[in-house]
Protein backbone atom coordinates (compact mmCIF):
# COMPACT_ATOMS: atom_id res chain seq x y z
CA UNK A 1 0.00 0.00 0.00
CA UNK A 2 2.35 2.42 0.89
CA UNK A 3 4.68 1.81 -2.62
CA UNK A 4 1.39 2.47 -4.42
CA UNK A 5 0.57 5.74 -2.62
CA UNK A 6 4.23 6.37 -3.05
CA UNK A 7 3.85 5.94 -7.13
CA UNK A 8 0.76 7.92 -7.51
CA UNK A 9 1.72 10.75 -5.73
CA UNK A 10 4.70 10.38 -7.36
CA UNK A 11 3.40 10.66 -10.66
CA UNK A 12 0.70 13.35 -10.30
CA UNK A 13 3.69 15.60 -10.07
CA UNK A 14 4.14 14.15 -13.29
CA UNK A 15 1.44 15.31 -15.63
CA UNK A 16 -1.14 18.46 -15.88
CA UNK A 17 -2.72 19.35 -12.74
CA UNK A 18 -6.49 18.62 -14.11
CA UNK A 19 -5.38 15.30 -14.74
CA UNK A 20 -3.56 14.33 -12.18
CA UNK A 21 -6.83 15.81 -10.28
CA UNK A 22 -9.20 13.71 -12.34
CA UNK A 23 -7.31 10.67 -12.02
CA UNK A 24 -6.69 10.95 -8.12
CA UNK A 25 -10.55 10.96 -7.74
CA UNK A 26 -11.68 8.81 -10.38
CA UNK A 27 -10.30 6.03 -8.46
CA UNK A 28 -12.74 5.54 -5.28
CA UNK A 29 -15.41 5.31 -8.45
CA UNK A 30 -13.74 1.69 -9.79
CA UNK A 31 -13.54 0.56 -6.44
CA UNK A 32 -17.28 0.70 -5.95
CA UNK A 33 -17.99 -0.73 -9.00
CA UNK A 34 -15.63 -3.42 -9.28
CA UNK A 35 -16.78 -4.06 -4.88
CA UNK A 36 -20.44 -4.39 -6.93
CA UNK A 37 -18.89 -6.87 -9.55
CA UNK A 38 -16.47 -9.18 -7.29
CA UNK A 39 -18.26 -8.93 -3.97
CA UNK A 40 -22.24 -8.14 -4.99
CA UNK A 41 -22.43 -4.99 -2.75
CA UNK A 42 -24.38 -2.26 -4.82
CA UNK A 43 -23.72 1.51 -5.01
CA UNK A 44 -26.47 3.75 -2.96
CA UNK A 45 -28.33 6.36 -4.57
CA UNK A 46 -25.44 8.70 -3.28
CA UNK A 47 -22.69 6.96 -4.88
CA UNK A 48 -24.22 6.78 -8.06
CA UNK A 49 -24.57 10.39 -7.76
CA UNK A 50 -21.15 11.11 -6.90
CA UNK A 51 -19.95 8.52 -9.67
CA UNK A 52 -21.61 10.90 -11.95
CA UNK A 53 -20.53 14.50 -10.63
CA UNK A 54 -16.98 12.61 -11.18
CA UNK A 55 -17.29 11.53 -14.74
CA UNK A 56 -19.19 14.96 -15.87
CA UNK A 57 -15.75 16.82 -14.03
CA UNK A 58 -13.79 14.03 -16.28
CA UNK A 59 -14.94 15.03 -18.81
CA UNK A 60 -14.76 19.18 -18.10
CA UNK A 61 -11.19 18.60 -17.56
CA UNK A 62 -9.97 16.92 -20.86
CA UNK A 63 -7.51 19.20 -22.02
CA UNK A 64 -8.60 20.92 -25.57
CA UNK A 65 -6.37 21.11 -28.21
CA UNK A 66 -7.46 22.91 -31.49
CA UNK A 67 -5.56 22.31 -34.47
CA UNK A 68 -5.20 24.88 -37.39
CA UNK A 69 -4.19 23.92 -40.93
């Protein structure tokens, strides 16, 4: 446990701060799903909720790139 905390913290200083951000709270999200999948406990009403808020801030901090010809 600790060598993982170790490695992510290691590599949010790594990449873009929105990302890094994303990522580090994107995965308490795959927990409860895959805790639904391997050990049949469903998400509540609020985790589904905050599953969502997460994915809709996902996807509001995908970095945009516009390319000009």
């Amino acid at each position: 446990m600790f060598l993982y905390l170790a490695l992510l913290y290691m590599s949010i200083g790594l990449i873009e701060t929105g990302v890094a951000l994303t990522l580090f709270f994107t995965y308490p999200m795959f927990t409860s799903l895959f805790s639904w999948l391997l050990l049949g406990i469903p998400p509540t009403s609020f985790r589904w909720m905050v599953m969502i808020v997460v994915l809709v801030g996902t996807f509001l901090t995908i970095p945009y790139s516009q390319t000009t010809s």
